[in-house]
C-alpha atoms as a PDB file:
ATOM      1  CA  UNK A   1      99.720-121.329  74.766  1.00  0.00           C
ATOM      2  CA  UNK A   2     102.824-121.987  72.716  1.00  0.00           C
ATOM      3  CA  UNK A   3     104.079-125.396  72.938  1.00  0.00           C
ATOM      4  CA  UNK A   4     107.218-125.592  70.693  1.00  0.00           C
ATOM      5  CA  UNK A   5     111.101-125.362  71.059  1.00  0.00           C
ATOM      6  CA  UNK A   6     113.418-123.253  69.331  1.00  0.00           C
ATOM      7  CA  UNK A   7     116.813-124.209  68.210  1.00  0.00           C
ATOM      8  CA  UNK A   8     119.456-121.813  66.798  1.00  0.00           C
ATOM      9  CA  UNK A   9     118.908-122.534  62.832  1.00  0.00           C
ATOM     10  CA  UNK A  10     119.903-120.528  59.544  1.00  0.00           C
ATOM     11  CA  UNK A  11     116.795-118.507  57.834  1.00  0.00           C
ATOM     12  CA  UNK A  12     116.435-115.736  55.471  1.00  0.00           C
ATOM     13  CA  UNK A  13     117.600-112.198  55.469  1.00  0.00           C
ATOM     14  CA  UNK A  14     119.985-111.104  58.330  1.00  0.00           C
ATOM     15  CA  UNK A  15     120.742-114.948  58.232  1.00  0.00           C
ATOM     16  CA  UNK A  16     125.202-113.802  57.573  1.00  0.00           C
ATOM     17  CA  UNK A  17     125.028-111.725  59.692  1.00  0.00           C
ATOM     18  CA  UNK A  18     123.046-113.566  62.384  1.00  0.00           C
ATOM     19  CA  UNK A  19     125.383-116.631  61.805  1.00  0.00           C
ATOM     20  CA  UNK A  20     128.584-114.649  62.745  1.00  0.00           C
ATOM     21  CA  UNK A  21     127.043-113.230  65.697  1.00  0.00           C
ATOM     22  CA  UNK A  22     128.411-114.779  68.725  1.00  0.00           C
ATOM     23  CA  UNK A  23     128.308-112.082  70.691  1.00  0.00           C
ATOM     24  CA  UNK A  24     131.801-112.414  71.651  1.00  0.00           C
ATOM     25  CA  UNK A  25     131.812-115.974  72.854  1.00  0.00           C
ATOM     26  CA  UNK A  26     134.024-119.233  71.892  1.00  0.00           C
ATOM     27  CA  UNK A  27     132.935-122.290  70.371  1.00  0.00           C
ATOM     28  CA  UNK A  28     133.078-124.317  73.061  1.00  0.00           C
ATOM     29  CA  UNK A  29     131.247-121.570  75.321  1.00  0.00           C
ATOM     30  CA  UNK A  30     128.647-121.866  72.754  1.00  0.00           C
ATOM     31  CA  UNK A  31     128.079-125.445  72.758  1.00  0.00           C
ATOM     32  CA  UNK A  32     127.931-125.415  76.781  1.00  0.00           C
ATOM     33  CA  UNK A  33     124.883-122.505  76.844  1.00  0.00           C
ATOM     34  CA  UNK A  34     121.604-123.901  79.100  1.00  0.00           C
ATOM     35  CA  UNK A  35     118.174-123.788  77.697  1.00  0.00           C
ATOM     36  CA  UNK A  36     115.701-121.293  78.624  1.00  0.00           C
ATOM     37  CA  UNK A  37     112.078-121.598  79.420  1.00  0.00           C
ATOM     38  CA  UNK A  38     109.529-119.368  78.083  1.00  0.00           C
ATOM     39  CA  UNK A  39     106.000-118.612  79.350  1.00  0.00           C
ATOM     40  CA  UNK A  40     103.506-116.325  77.706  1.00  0.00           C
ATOM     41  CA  UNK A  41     101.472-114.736  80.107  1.00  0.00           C
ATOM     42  CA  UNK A  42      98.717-112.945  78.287  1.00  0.00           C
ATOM     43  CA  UNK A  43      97.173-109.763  78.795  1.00  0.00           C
ATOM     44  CA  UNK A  44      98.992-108.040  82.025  1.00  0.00           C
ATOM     45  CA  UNK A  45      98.972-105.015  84.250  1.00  0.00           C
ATOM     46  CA  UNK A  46     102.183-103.269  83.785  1.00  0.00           C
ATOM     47  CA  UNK A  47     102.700-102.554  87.314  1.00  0.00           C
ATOM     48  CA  UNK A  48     101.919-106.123  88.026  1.00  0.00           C
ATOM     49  CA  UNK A  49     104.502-107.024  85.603  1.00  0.00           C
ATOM     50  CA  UNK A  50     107.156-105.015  87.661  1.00  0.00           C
ATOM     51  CA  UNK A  51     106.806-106.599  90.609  1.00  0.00           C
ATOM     52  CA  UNK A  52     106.939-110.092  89.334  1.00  0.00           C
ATOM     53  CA  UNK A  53     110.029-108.828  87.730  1.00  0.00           C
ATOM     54  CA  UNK A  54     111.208-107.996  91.085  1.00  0.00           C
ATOM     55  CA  UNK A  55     110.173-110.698  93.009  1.00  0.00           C
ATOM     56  CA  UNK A  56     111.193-113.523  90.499  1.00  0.00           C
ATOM     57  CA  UNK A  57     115.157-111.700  89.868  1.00  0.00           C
ATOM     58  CA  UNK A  58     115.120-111.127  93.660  1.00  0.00           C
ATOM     59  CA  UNK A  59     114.412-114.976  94.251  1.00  0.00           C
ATOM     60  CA  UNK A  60     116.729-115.458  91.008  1.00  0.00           C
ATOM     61  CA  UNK A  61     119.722-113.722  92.652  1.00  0.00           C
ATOM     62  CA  UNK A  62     118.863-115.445  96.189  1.00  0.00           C
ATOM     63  CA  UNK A  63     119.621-118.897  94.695  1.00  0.00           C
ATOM     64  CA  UNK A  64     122.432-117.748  92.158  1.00  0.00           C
ATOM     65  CA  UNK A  65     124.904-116.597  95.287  1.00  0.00           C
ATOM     66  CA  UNK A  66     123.523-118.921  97.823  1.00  0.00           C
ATOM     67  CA  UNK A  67     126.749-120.764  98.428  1.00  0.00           C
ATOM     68  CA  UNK A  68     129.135-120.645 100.771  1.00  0.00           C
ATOM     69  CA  UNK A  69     130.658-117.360 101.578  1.00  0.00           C
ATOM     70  CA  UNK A  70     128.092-115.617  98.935  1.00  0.00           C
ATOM     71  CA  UNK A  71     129.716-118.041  96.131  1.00  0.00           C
ATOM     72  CA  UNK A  72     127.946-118.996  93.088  1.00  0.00           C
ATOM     73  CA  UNK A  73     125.414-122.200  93.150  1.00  0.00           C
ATOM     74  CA  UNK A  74     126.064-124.262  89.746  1.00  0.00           C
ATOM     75  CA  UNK A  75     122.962-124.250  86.921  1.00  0.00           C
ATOM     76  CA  UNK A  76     122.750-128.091  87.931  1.00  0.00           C
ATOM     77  CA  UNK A  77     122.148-127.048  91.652  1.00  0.00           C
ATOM     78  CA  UNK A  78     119.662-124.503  90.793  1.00  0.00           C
ATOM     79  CA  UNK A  79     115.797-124.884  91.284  1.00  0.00           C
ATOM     80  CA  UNK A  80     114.754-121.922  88.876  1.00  0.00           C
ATOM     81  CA  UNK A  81     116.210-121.768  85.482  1.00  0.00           C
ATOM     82  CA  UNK A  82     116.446-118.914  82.594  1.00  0.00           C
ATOM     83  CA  UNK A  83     112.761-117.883  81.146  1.00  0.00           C
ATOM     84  CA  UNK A  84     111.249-115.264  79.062  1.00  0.00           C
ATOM     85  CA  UNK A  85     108.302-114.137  79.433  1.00  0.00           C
ATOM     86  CA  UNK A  86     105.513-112.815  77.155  1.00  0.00           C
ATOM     87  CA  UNK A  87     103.115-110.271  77.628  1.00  0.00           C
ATOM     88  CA  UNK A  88     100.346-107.573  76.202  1.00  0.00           C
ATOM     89  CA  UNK A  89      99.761-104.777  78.420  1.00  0.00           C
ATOM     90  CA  UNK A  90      96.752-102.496  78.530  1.00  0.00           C
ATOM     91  CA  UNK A  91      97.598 -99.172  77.189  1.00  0.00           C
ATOM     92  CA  UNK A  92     100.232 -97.532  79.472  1.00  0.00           C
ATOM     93  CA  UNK A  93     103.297 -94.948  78.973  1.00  0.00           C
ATOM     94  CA  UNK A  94     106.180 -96.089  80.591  1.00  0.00           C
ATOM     95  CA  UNK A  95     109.233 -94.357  81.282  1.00  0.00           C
ATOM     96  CA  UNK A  96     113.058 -95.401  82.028  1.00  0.00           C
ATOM     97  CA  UNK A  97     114.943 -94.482  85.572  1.00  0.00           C
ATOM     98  CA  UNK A  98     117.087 -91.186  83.893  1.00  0.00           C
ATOM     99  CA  UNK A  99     113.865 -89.323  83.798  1.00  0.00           C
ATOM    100  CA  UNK A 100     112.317 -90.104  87.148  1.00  0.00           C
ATOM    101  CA  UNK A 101     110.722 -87.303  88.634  1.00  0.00           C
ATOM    102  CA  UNK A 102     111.337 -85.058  85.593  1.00  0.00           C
ATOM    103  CA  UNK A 103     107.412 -85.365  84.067  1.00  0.00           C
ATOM    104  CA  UNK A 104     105.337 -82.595  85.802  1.00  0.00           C
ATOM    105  CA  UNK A 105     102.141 -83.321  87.314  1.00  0.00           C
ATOM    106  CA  UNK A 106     100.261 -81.512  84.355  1.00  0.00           C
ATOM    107  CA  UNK A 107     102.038 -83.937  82.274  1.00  0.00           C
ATOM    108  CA  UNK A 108     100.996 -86.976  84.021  1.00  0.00           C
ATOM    109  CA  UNK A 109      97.768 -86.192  84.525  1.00  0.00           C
ATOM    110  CA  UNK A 110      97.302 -85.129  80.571  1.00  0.00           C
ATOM    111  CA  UNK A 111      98.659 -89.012  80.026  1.00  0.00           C
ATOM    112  CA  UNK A 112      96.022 -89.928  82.093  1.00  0.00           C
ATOM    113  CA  UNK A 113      93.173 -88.375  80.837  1.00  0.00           C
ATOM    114  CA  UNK A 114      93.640 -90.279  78.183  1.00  0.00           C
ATOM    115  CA  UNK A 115      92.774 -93.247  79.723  1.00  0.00           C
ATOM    116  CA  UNK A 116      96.522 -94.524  79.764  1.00  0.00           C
ATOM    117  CA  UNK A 117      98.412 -95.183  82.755  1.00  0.00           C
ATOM    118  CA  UNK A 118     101.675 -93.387  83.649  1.00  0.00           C
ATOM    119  CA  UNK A 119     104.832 -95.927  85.402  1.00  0.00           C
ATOM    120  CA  UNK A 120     108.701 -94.834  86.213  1.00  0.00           C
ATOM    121  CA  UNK A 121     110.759 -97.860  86.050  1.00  0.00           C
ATOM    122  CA  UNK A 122     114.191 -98.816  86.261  1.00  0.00           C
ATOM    123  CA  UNK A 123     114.923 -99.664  83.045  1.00  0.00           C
ATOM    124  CA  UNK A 124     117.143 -97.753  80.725  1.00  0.00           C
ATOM    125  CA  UNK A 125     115.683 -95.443  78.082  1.00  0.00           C
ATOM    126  CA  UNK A 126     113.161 -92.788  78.136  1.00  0.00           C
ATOM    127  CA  UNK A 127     109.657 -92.769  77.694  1.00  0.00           C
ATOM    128  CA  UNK A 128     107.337 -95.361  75.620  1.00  0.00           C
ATOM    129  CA  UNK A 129     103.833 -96.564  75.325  1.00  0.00           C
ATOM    130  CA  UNK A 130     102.803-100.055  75.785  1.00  0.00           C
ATOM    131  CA  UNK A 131      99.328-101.630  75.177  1.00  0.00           C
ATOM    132  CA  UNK A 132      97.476-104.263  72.785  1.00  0.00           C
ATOM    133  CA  UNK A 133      98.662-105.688  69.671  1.00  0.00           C
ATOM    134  CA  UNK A 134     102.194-104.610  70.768  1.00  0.00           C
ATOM    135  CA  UNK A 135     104.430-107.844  71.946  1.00  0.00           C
ATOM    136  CA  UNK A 136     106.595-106.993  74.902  1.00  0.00           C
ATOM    137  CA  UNK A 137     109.589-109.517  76.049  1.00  0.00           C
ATOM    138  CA  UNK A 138     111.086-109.986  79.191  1.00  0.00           C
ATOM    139  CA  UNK A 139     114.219-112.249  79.357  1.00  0.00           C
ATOM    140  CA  UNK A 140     115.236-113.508  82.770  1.00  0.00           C
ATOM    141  CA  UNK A 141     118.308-114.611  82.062  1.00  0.00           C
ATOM    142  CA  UNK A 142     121.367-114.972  84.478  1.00  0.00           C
ATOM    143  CA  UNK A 143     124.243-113.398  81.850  1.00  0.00           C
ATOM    144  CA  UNK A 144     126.972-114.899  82.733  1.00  0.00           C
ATOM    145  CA  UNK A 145     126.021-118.666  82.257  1.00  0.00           C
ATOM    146  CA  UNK A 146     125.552-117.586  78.636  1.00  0.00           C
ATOM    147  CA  UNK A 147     128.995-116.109  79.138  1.00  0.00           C
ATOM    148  CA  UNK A 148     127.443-112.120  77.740  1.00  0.00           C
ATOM    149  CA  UNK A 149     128.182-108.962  79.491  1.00  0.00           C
ATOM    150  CA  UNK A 150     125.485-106.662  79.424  1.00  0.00           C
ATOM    151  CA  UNK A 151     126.402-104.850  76.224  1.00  0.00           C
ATOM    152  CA  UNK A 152     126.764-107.847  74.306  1.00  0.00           C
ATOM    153  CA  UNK A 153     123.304-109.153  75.782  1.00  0.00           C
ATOM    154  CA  UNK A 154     121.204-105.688  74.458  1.00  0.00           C
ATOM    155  CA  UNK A 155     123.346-106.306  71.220  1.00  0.00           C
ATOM    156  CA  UNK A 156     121.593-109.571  70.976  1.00  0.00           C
ATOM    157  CA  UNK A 157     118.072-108.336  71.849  1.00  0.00           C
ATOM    158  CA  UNK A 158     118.404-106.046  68.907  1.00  0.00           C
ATOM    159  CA  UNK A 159     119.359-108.777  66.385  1.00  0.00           C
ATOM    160  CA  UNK A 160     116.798-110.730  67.853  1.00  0.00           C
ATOM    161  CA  UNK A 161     114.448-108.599  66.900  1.00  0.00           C
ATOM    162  CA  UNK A 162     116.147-107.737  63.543  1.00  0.00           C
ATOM    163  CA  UNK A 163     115.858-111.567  62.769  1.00  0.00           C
ATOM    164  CA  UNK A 164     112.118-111.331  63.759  1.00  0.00           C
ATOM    165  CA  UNK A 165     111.529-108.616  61.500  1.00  0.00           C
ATOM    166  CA  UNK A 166     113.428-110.181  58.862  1.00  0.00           C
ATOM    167  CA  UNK A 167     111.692-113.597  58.866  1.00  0.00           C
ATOM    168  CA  UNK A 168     108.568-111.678  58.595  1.00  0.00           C
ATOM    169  CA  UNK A 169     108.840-109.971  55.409  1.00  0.00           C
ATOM    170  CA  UNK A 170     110.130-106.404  57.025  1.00  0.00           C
ATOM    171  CA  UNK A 171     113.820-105.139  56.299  1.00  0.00           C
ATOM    172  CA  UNK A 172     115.188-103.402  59.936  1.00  0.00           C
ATOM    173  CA  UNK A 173     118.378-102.705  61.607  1.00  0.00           C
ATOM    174  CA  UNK A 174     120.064-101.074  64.676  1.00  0.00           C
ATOM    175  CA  UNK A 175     121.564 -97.944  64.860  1.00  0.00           C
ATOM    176  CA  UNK A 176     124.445 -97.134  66.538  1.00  0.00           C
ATOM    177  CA  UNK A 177     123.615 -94.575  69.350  1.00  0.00           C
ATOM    178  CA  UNK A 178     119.353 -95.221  69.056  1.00  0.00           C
ATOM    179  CA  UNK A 179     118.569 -97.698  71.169  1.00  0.00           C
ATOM    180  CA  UNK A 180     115.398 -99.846  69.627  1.00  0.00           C
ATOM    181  CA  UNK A 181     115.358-101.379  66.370  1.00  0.00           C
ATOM    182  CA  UNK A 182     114.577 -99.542  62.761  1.00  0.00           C
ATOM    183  CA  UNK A 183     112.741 -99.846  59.853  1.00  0.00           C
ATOM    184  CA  UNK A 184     114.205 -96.484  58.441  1.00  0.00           C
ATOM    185  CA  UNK A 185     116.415 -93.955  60.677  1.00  0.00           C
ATOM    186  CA  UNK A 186     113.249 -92.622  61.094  1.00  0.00           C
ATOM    187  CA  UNK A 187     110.720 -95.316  62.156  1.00  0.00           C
ATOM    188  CA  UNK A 188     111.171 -97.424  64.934  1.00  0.00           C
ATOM    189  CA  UNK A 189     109.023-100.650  65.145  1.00  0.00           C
ATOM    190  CA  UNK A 190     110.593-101.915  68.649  1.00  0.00           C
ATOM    191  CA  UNK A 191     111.772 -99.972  71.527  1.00  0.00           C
ATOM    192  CA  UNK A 192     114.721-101.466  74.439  1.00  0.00           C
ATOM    193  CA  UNK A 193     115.117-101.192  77.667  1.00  0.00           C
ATOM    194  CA  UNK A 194     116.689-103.502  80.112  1.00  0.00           C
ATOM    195  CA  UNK A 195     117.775-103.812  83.945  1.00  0.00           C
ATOM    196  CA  UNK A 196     120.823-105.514  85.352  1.00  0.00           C
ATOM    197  CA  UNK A 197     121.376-106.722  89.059  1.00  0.00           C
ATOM    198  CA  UNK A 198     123.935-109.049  89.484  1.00  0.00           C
ATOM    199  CA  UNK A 199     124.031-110.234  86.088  1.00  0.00           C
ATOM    200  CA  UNK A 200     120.127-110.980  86.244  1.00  0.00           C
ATOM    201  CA  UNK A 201     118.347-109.270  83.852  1.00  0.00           C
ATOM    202  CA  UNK A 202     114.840-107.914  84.133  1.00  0.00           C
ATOM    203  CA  UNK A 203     112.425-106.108  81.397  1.00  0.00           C
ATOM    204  CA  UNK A 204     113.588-106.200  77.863  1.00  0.00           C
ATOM    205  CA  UNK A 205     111.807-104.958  74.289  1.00  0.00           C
ATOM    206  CA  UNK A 206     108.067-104.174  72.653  1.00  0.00           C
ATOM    207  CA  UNK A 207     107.660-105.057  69.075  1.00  0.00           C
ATOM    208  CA  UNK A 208     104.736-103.089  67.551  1.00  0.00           C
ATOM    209  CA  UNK A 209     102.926-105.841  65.728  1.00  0.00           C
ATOM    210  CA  UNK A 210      99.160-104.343  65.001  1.00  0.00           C
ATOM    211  CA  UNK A 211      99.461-101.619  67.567  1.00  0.00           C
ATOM    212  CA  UNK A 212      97.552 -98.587  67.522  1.00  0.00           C
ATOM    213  CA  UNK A 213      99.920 -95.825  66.696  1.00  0.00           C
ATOM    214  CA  UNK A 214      98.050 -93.291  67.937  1.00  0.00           C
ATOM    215  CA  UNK A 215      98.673 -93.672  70.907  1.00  0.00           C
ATOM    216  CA  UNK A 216     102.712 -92.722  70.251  1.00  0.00           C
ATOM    217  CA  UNK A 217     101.789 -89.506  68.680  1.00  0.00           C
ATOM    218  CA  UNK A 218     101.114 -87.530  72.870  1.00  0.00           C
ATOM    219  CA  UNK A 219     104.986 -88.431  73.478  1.00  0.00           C
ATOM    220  CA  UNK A 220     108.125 -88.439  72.003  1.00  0.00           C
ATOM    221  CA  UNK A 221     109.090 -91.711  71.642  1.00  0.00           C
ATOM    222  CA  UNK A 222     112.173 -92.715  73.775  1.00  0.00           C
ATOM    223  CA  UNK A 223     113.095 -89.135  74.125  1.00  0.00           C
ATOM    224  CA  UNK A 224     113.645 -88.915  70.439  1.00  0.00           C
ATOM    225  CA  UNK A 225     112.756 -85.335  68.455  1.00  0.00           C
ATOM    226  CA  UNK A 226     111.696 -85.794  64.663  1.00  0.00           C
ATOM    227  CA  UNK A 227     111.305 -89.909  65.180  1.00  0.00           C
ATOM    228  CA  UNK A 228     108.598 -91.861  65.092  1.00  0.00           C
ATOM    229  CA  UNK A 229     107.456 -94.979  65.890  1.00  0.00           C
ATOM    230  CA  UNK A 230     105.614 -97.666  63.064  1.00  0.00           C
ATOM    231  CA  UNK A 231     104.509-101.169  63.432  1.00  0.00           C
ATOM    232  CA  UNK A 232     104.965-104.248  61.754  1.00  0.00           C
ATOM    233  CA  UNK A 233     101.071-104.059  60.045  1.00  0.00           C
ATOM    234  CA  UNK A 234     102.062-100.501  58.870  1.00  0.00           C
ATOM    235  CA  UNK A 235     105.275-101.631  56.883  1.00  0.00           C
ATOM    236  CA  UNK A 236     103.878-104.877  55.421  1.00  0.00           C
ATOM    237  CA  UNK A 237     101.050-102.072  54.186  1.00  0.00           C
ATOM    238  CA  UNK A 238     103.630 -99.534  53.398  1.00  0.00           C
ATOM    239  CA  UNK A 239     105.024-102.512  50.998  1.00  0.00           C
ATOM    240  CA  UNK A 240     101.546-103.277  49.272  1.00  0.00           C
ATOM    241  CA  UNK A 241     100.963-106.723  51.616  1.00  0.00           C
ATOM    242  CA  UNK A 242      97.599-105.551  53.238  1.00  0.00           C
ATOM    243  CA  UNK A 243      96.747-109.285  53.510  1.00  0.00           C
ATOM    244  CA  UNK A 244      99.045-109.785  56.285  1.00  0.00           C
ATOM    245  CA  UNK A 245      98.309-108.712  59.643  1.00  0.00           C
ATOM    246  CA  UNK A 246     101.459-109.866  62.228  1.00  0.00           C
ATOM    247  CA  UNK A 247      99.154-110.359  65.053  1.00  0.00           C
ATOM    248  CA  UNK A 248     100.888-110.637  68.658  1.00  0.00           C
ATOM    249  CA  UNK A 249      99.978-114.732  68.448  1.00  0.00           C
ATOM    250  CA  UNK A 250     101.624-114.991  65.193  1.00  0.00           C
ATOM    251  CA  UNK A 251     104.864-112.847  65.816  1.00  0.00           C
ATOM    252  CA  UNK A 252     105.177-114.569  69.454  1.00  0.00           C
ATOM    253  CA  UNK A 253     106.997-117.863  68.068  1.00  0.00           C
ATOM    254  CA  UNK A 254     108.897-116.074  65.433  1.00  0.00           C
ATOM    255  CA  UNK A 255     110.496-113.817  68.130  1.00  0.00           C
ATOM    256  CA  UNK A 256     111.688-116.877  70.554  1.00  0.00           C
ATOM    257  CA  UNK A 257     113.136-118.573  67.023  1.00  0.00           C
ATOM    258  CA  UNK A 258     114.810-115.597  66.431  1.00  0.00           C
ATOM    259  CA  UNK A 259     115.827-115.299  69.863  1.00  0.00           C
ATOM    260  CA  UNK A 260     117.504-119.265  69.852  1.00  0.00           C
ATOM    261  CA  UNK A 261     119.237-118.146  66.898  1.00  0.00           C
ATOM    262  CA  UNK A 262     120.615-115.225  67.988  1.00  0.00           C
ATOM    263  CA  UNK A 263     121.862-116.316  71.708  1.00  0.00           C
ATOM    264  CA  UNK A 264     122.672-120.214  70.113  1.00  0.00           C
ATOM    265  CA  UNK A 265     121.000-121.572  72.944  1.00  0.00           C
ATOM    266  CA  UNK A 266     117.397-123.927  72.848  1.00  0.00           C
ATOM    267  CA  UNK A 267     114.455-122.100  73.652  1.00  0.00           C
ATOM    268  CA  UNK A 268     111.750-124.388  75.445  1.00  0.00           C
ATOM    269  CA  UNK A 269     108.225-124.315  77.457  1.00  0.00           C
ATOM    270  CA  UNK A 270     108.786-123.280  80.487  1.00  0.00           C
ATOM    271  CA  UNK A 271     106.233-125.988  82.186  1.00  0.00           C
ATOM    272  CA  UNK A 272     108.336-128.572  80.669  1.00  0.00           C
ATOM    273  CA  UNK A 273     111.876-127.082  80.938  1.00  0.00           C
ATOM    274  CA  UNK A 274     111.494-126.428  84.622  1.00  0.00           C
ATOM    275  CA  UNK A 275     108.152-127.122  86.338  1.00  0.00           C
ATOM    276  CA  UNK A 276     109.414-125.445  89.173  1.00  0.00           C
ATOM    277  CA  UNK A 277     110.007-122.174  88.039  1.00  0.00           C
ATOM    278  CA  UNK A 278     106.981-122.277  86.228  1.00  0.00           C
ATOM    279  CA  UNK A 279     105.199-123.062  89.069  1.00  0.00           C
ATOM    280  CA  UNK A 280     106.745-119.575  90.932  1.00  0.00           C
ATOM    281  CA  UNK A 281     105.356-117.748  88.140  1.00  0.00           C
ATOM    282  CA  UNK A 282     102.257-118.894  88.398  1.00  0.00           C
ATOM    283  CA  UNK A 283     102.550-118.547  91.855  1.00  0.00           C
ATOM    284  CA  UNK A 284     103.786-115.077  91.905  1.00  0.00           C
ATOM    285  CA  UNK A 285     101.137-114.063  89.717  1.00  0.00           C
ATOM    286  CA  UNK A 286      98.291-115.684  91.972  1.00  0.00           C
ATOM    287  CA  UNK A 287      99.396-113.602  95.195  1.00  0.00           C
ATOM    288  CA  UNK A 288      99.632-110.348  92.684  1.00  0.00           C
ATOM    289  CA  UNK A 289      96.205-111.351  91.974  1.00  0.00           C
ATOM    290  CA  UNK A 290      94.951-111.826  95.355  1.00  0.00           C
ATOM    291  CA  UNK A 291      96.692-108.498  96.383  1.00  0.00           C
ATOM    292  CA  UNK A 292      94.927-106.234  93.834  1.00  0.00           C
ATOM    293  CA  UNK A 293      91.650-107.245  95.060  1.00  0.00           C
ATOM    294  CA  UNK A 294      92.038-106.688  98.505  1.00  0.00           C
END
């Protein structure tokens, strides 16, 4: 497991641009942002991982608006902090709450065969694949004590990730109007999708580190016609660097640096930023547990 914090620093390409990028806040709401945890969680069920989503922004938004007449409970007051959370997810095609109940049966069951499991969620975008060697990111993060609506916020995933990319040798942007992140208008190497209740946010991005791309060609990626999706060990081979393979462990820390940078805010261990919520997690996860074997 990781065991390092992150603090918003200057590095290499995108660094300008990164360094202007306040998303819209002042200086002083900059130097006032709280920490947030992160936890990397392994190898996990997708449908597991919704319903800890759930359950942990359902808790989240209990505590948040606990106070008197529904008011807002200060971070100080709080027992479960900001986190992200980091995950690999066996191969599954995931799709975002616009096209629920669209995919036919034939459809699903054509997913299926392929020994890929088929999830409607209520995230925004359209449909995706998850599964190894990809590295998927899910923020927790209460927007408004970072002082972001939820524009600004999906701006800053997208930078985040353009700040990963950059730091590891690969050259990507965001377009305006394609959600995701770009190697060329063509090639996507990370797909969004997020979920706001209450200024809580829930799911987040996939980064394609050594993932099989295969996998990408029985869909169209996020809805897209005539794009495709690439990973990270595909560009750094496009570019004549076969010696480097981005693996999920190695790309993990670069992402949370990137995303300190991006959001100005320290990114810590969870177990040592907040025992408590780390403790929920685990928690959460242990009664998911119990519950599939039943």
């Amino acid at each position: 497991m990781l065991a390092k914090s992150f603090r918003a620093t200057a590095s290499g390409f995108a660094c300008k641009r990164i360094s202007q990028c306040t998303l819209g806040r002042t200086a002083s709401q900059l130097k006032m942002l709280p920490p947030i945890g992160y936890v990397n969680l392994g190898l996990l069920d997708y449908r597991e991982s919704l319903i800890l989503q759930k359950q942990l922004s359902r808790l989240r938004i209990s505590e948040i608006y606990s106070g008197l007449q529904n008011t807002r409970v200060p971070p100080s007051q709080r027992r479960l902090t900001d986190l992200i959370m980091l995950v690999e997810h066996p191969p599954v095609f995931t799709n975002g709450r616009r096209n629920h109940g669209k995919v036919s049966e034939h459809e699903i069951q054509r997913l299926q065969s392929l020994g890929c499991d088929y999830v409607e969620t209520n995230r925004g975008g359209e449909i995706t694949f998850h599964g190894p060697g990809q590295l998927v990111v899910y923020p927790s993060v209460y927007l408004r004590d970072h002082h972001l609506g939820a524009k600004c916020y999906v701006e800053g995933l997208e930078n985040a990730v353009v700040e990963t990319c950059a730091r590891l040798g690969v050259e990507a942007r965001a377009i305006a109007g394609y959600p995701g992140v770009w190697v060329t208008p063509d090639q996507k190497v990370a797909a969004l999708g997020t979920h706001v209740q209450r200024y809580v946010t829930s799911h987040g991005f996939a980064l394609n580190c050594t993932t099989d791309m295969r996998w990408f060609e029985e869909i169209v990626p996020c809805g897209l016609e005539g794009k495709t999706a690439v990973s990270l060990k595909d560009v750094l081979r496009q570019k004549g660097k076969d010696d480097k393979e981005p693996s999920v462990e190695d790309v993990a820390p670069v992402v949370l640096g990137s995303f300190a940078q991006v959001f100005g805010c320290q990114v810590r261990p969870l177990e040592e930023l907040s025992p408590t919520t780390f403790e929920t997690v685990q928690s959460l996860l242990q009664e998911l547990s119990r519950t599939q074997t039943k």
